[in-house]
Protein backbone atom coordinates (compact mmCIF):
# COMPACT_ATOMS: atom_id res chain seq x y z
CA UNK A 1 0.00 0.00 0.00
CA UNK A 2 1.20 3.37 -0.90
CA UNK A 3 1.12 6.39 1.77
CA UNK A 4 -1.45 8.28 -0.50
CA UNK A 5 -3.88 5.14 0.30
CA UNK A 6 -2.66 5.67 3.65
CA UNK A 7 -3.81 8.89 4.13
CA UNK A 8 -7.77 8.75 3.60
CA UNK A 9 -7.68 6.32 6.70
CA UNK A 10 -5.87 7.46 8.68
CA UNK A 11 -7.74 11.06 8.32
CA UNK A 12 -11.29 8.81 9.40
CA UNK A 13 -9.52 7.55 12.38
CA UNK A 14 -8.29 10.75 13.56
CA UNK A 15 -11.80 12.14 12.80
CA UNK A 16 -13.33 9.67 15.09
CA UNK A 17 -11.08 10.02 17.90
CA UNK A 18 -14.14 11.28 20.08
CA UNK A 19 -16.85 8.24 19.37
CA UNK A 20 -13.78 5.63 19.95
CA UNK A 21 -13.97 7.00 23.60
CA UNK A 22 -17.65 7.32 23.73
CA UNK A 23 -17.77 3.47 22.27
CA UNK A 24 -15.36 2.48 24.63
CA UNK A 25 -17.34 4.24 27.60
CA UNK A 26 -20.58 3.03 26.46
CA UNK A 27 -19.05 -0.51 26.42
CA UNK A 28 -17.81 -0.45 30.16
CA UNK A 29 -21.20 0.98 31.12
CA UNK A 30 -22.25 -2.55 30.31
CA UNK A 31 -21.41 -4.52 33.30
CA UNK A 32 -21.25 -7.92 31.24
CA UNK A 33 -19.87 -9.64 34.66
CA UNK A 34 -18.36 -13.66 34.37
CA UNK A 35 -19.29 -15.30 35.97
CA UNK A 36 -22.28 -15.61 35.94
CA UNK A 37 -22.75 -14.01 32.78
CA UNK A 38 -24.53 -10.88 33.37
CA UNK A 39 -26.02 -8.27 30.71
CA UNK A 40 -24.65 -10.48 27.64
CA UNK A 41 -27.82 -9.94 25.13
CA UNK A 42 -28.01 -6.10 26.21
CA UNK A 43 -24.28 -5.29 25.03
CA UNK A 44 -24.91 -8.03 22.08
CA UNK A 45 -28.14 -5.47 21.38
CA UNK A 46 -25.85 -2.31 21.62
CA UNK A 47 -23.95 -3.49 18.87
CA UNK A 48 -26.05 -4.97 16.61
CA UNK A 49 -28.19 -1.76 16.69
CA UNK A 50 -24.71 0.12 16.05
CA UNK A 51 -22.91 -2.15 13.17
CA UNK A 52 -26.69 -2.52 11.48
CA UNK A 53 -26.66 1.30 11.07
CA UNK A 54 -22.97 1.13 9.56
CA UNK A 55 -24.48 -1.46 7.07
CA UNK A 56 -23.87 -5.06 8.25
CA UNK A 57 -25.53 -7.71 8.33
CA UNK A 58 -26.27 -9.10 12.42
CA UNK A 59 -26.77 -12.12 13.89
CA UNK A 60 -27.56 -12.67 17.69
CA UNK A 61 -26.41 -16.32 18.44
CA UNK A 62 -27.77 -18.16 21.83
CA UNK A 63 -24.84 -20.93 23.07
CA UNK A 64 -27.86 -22.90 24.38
CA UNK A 65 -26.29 -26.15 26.17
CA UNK A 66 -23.11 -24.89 26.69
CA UNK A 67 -20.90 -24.56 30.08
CA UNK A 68 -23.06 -21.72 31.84
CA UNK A 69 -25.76 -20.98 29.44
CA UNK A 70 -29.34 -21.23 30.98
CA UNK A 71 -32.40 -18.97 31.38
CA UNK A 72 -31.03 -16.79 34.03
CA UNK A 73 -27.81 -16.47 31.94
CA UNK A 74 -28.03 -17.18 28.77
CA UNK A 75 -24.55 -17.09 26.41
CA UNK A 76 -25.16 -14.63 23.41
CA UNK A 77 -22.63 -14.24 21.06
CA UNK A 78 -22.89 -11.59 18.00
CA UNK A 79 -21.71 -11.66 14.39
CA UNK A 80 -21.72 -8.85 11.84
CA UNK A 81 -20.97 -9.47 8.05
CA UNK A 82 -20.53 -6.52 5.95
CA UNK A 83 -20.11 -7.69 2.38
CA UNK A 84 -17.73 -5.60 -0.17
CA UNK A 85 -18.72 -4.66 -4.26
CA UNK A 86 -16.34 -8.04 -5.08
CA UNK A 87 -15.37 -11.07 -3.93
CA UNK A 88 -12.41 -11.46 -2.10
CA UNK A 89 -11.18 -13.02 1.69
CA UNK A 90 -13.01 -12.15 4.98
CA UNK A 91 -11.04 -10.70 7.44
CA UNK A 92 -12.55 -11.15 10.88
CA UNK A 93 -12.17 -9.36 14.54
CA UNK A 94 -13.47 -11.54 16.95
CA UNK A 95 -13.52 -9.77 20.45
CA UNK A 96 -15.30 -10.98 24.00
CA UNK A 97 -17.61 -8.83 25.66
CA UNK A 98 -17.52 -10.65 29.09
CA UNK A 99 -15.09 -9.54 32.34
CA UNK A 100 -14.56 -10.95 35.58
CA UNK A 101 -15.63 -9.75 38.56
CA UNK A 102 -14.73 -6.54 39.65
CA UNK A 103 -12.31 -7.33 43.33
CA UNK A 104 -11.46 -5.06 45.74
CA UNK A 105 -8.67 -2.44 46.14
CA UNK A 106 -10.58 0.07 43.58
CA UNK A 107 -10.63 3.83 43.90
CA UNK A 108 -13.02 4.47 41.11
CA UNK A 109 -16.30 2.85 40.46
CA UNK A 110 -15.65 0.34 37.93
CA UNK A 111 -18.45 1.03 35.53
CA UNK A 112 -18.38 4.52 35.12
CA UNK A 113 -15.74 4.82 32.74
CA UNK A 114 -14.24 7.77 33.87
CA UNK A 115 -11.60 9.29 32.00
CA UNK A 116 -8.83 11.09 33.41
CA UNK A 117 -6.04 12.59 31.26
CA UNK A 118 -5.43 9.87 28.13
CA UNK A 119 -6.35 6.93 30.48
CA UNK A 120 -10.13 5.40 30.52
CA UNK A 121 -10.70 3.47 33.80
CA UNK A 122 -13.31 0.68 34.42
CA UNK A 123 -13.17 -3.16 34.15
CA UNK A 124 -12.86 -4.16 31.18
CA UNK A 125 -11.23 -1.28 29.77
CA UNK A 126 -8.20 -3.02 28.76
CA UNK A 127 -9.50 -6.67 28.36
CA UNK A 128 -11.09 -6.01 26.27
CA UNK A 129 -13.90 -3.59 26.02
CA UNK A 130 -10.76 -1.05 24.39
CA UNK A 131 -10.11 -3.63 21.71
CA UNK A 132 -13.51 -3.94 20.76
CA UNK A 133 -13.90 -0.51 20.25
CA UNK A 134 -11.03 -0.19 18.13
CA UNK A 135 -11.99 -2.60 15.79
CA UNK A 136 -15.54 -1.54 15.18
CA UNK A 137 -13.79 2.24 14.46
CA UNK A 138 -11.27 0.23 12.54
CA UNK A 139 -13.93 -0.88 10.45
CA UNK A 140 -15.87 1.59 10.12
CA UNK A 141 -13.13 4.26 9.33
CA UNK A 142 -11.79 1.87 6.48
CA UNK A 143 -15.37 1.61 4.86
CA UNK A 144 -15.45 5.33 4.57
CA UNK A 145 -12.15 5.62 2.92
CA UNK A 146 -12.57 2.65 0.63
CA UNK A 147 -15.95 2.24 0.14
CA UNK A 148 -15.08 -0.32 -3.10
CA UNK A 149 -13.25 -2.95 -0.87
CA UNK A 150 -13.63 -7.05 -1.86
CA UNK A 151 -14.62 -9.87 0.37
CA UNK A 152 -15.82 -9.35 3.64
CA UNK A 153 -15.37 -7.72 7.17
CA UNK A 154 -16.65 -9.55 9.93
CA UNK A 155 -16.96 -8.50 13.62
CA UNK A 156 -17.74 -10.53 16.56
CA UNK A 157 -18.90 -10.09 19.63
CA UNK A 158 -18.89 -13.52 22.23
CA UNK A 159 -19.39 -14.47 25.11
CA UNK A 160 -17.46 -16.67 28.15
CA UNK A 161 -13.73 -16.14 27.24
CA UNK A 162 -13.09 -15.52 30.56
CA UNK A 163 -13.76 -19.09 31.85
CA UNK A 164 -12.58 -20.80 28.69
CA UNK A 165 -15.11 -19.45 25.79
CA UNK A 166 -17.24 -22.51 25.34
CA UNK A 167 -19.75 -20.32 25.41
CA UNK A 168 -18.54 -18.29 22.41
CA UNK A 169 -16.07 -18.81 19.85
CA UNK A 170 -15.74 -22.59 20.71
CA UNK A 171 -19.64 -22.73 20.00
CA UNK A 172 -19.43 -20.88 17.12
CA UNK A 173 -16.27 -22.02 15.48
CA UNK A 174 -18.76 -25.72 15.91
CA UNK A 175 -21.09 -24.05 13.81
CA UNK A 176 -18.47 -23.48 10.91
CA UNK A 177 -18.46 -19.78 11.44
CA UNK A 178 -14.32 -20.29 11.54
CA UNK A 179 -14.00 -22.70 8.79
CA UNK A 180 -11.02 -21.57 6.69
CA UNK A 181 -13.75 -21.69 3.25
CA UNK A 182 -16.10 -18.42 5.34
CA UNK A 183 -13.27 -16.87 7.10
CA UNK A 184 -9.72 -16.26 5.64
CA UNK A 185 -8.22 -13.79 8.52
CA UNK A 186 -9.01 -13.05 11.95
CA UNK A 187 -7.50 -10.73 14.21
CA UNK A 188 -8.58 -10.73 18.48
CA UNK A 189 -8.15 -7.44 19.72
CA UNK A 190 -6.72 -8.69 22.95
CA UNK A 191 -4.64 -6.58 24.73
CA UNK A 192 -1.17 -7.21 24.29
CA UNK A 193 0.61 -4.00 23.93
CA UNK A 194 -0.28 -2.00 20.50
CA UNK A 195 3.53 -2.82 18.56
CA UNK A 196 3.12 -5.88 19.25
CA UNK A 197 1.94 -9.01 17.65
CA UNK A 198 0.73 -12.06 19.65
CA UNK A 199 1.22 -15.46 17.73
CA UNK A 200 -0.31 -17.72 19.61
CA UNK A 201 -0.35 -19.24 22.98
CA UNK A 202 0.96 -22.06 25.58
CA UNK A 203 -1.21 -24.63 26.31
CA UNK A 204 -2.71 -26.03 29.55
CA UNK A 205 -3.82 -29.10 31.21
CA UNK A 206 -6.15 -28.94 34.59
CA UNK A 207 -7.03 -31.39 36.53
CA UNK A 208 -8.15 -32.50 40.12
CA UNK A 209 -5.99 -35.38 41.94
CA UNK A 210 -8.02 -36.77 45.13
CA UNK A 211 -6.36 -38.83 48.27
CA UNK A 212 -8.65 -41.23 49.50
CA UNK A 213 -7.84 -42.12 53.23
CA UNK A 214 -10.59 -43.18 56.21
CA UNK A 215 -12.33 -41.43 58.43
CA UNK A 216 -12.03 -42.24 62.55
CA UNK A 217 -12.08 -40.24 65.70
CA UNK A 218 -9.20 -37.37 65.92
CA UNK A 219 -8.27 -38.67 69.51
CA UNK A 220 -7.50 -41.99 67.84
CA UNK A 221 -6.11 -41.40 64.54
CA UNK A 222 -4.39 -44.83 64.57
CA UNK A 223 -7.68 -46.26 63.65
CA UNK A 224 -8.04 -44.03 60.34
CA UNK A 225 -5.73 -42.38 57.61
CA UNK A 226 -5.38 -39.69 56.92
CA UNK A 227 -5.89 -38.59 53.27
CA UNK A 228 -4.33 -34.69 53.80
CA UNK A 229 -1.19 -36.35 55.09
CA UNK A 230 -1.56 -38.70 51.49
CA UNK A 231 -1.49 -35.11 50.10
CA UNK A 232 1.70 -33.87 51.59
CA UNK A 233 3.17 -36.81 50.28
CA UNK A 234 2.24 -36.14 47.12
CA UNK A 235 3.13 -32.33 47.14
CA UNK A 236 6.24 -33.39 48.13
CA UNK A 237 6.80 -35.40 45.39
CA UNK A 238 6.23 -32.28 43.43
CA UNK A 239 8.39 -30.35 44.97
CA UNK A 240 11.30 -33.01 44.71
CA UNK A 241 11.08 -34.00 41.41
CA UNK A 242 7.99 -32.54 38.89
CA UNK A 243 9.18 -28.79 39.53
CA UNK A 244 12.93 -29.10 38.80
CA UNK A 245 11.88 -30.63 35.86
CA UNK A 246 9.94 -28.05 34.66
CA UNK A 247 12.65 -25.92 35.20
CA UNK A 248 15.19 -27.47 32.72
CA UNK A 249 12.11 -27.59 29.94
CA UNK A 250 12.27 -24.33 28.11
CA UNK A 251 10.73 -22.85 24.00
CA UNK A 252 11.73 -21.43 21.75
CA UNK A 253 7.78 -19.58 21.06
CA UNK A 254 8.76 -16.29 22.50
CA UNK A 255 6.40 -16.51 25.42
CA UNK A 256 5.85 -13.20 27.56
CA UNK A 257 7.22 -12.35 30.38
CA UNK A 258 9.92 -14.48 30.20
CA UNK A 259 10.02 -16.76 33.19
CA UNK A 260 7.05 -18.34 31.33
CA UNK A 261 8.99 -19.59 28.76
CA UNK A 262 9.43 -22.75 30.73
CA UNK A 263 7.26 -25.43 31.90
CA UNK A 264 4.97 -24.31 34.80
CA UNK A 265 2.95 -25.90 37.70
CA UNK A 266 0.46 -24.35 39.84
CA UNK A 267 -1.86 -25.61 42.96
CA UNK A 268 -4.73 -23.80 42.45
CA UNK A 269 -7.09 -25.47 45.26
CA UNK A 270 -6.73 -27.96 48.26
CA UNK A 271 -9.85 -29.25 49.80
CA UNK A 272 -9.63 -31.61 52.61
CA UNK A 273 -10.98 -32.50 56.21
CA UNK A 274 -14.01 -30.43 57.67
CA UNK A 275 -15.46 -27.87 55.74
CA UNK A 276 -14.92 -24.00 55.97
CA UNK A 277 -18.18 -22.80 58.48
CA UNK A 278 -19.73 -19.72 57.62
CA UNK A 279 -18.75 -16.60 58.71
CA UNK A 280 -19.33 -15.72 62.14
CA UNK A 281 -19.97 -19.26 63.13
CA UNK A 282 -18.70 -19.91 66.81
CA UNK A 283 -18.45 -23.34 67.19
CA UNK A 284 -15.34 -25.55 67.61
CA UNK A 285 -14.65 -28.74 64.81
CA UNK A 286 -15.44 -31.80 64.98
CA UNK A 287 -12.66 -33.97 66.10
CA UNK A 288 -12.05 -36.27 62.51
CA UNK A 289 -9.69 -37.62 60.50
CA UNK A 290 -9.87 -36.77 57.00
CA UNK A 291 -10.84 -39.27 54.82
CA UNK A 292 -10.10 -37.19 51.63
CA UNK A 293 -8.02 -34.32 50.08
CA UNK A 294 -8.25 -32.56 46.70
CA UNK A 295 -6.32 -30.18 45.16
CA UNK A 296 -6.88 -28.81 41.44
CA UNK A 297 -3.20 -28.60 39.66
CA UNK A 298 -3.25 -26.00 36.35
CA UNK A 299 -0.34 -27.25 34.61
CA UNK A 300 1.53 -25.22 31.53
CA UNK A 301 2.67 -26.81 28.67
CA UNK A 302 5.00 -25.94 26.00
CA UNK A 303 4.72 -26.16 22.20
CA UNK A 304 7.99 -28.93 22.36
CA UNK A 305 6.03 -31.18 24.72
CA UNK A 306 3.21 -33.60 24.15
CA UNK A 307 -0.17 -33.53 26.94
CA UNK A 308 0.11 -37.60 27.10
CA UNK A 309 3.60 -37.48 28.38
CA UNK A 310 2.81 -34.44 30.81
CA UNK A 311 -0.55 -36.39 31.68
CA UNK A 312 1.44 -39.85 32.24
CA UNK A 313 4.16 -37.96 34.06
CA UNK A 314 2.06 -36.65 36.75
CA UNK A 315 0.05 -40.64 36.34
CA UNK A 316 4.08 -42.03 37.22
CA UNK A 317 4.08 -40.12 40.47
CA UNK A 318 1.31 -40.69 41.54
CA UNK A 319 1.71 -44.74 40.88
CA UNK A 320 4.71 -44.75 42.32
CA UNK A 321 3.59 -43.54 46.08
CA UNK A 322 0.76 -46.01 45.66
CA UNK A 323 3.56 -48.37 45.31
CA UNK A 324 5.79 -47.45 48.17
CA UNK A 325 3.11 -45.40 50.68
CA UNK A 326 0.85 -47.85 52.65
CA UNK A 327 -2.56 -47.12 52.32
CA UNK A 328 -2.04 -44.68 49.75
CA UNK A 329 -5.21 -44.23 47.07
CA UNK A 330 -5.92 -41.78 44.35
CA UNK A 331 -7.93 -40.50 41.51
CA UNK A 332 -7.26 -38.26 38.55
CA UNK A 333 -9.77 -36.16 36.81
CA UNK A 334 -9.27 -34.32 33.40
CA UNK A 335 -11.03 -30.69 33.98
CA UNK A 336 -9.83 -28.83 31.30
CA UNK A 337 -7.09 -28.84 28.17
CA UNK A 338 -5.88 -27.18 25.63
CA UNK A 339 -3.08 -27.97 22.99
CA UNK A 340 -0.59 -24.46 22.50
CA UNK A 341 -1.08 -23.17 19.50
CA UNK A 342 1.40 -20.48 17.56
CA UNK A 343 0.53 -18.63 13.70
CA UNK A 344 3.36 -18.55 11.51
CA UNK A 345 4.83 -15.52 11.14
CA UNK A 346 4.48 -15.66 7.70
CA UNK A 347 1.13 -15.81 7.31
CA UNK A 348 -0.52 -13.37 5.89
CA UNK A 349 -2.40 -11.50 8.33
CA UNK A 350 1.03 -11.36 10.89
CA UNK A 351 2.46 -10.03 7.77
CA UNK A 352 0.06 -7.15 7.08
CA UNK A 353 -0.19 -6.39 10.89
CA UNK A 354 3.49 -6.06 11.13
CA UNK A 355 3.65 -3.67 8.01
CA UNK A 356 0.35 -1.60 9.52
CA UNK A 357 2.58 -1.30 12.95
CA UNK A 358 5.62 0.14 11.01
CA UNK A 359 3.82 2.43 9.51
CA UNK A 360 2.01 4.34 12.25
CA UNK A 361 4.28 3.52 14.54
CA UNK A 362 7.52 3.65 12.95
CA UNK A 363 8.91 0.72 14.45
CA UNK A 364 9.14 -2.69 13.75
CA UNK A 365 6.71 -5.20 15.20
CA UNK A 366 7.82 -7.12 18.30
CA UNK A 367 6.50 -10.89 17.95
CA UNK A 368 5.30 -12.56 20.95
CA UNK A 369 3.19 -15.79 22.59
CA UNK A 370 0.44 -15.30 25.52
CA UNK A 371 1.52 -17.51 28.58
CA UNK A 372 -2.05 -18.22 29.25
CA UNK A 373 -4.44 -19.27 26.71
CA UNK A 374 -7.29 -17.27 25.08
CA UNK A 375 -10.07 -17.61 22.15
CA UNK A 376 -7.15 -18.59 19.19
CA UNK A 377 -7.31 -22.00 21.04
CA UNK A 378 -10.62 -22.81 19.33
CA UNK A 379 -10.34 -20.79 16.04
CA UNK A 380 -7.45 -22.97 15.42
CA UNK A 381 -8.27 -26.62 17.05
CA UNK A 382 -12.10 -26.38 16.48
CA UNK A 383 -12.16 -23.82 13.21
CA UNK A 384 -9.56 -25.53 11.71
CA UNK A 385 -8.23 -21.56 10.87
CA UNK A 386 -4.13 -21.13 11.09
CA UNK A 387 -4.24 -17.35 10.03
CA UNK A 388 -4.99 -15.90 13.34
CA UNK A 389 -3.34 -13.57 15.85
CA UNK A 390 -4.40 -11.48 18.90
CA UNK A 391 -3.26 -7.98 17.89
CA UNK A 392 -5.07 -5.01 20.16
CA UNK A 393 -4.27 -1.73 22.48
CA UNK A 394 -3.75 -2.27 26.36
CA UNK A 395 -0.97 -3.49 28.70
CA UNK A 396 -1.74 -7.10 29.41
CA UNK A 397 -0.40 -6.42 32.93
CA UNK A 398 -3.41 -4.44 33.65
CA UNK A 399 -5.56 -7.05 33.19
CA UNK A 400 -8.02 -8.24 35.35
CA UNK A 401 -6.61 -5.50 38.41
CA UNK A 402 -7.94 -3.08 40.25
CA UNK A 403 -7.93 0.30 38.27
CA UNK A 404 -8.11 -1.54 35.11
CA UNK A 405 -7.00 1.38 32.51
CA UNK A 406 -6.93 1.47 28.50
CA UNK A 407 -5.29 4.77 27.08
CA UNK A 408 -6.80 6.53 23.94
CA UNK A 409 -3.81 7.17 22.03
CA UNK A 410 -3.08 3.38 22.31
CA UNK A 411 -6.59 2.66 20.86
CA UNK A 412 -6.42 5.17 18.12
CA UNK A 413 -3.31 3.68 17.38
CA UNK A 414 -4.19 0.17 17.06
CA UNK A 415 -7.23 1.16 15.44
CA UNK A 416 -5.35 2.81 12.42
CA UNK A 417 -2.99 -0.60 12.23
CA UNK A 418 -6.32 -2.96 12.19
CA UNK A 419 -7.78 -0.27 9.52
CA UNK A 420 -4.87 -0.26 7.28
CA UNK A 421 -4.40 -4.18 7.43
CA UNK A 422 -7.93 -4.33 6.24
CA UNK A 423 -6.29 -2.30 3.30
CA UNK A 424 -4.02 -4.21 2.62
CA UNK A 425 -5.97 -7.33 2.62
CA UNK A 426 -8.89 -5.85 1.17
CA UNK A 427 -8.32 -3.17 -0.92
CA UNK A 428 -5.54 -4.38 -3.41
């Protein structure tokens, strides 16, 4: 693309500096909080009323029997299609409208949006609510400058990514809205700083590992066992021989920050013994041995390693105090998993977005891969779609804080790259 083709877009991105923030604002107003999965069809409604009047085509989609959906909270997803004069590919921003729940340590109300200086504050500002904005002005900016355009824009809408988007992209990408035949390009605005471009992701493997022990009176524990102190013995096996493993196993995906470009373990739960009383409950416990223990483990995996070894590694340690530990019983339960997943970089929608970023930014684009996973999982697994990246304004860092922030000149910004790669793709 040549700077005089530049220029027309840019100038409509500049001009709608003001509705970005007012879009952006509007969007936090919408408390679309996940769980449970609050307000999803009203900010769905917002934006179909909005994209209809810029001339695409809407669909509101229900995720009925997905993880979550029901009556009280039903799992609406929307999808815009604005057709060009020719044919030609589809380039698609898929963004979620969901955000988690709002903490504590705030010193602004989380939904009001308030801006202060170049900064707008409110949950969801920077994951994503900013990057949804930006690609709707993206979009619309580029159809005012190139009204002629071939194939397709798309912009989406969905719902859940925040607890693993089986209510959203996973159910649509089932309904072959991902397929690489409908969609050629898709960009997620996630935010991941706005000169940079994310590739893909790590994967992950949860799962829930239960001691089994018996249950007998505390002042005679002799008589029972003990399935916390089964636990410990696990954990220690852990700590003596999965976690300096883990260690030694690094990528070469350029994972961000870096310490997560190794193999990584967490303990996200235990669970054992009497349960937790109420608050303000007075009473004393009930002298028992623990007859079970869970904990929930959220394991990391790289690209280089397969999820049957990592699965049968954890499997071997666990065997292996059932050997040598009297008494000692387990169980294993697959929760969740997903295989990492990283774009080529020469693909042709990392190459546009890299050529956008150099030229309103002046820089070259910095390449990197999310530690944690996010919707690309299922556009590529379930879509069967390779050409995707997450590309969007925000500091990931400020994710899912207190004070959540995303600053205009970083929208505007990224809005002019996703405008100009829709040039580029479009427009030749």
């Amino acid at each position: 693309m040549t700077d005089a083709q530049d220029s027309p877009i840019l100038a409509e991105i500049a001009h709608r500096r003001d509705d970005l923030v007012a879009l952006t604002r509007d969007l936090i107003r919408i408390p679309t909080l996940n769980p449970p999965g609050q307000n999803y069809r009203e900010i769905c409604d917002f934006l179909a009323e909005r994209l209809a009047r810029a001339g695409f085509a809407v669909e509101l989609i229900r995720a009925e029997g997905a993880p979550g959906d029901s009556d009280a909270h039903p799992r609406w997803n929307l999808v815009a299609r604005r057709a060009g004069a020719a044919p030609g590919d589809c380039v698609h921003f898929n963004s979620h409208h969901d955000v988690v729940q709002v903490g504590r340590g705030w010193t602004r109300d989380p939904f009001a949006a308030e801006v202060e200086g170049d900064r707008i504050y409110g949950r969801g500002a920077c994951d994503m609510k900013g990057g949804l904005a930006a690609s709707v002005i993206a979009a619309e900016a580029f159809i005012a400058a190139c009204p002629n355009y071939r194939g397709a824009i798309e912009i989406s809408a969905t719902a859940d990514e925040e607890s693993g988007g089986y209510g959203g992209v996973a159910h649509l990408a089932r309904q072959g809205r991902f397929s690489p035949e409908r969609v050629q390009h898709v960009i997620i605005p996630e935010p991941l700083h706005k000169d940079r471009i994310c590739l893909g992701h790590r994967g992950v493997w949860w799962a829930e590992i239960e001691t089994r022990g018996r249950i007998a009176h505390g002042s005679m524990p002799f008589l029972g066992d003990c399935a916390i102190r089964h636990m410990g013995a696990v954990l220690a096996e852990m700590e003596a021989r999965i976690y300096p493993r883990l260690a030694g196993r690094r990528t070469a995906m350029p994972v961000i920050p870096e310490a997560a470009r190794q193999s990584t373990l967490n303990i996200n739960a235990i669970h054992g013994g009497e349960p937790e009383q109420p608050e303000g409950y007075t009473g004393l416990p009930a002298p028992c041995v623990p007859d079970r223990c869970r904990i929930t483990i959220d394991r990391r995996l790289l690209i280089e390693e397969d999820i049957a070894e990592v699965k049968a590694e954890m499997t071997a340690l666990l065997e292996g105090l059932k050997a040598s530990r009297p008494g000692f019983d387990y169980a294993i339960r697959d929760l969740f998993e997903v295989q990492p997943t990283m774009t080529d970089r020469s693909a042709p929608v990392v190459r546009s977005t890299a050529a956008a970023i150099e030229r309103v930014l002046g820089r070259r684009a910095g390449y990197v891969v999310s530690p944690g996973t996010y919707d690309q999982k299922h556009i590529d697994r379930i879509g069967r779609l390779k050409n995707c990246i997450a590309y969007g304004p925000g500091i990931l860092d400020l994710a899912h804080q207190p004070d959540e922030w995303v600053g205009i000149a970083d929208m505007q910004d990224s809005a002019a790259v996703m405008a100009l790669v829709l040039a580029d793709l479009l427009a030749r």
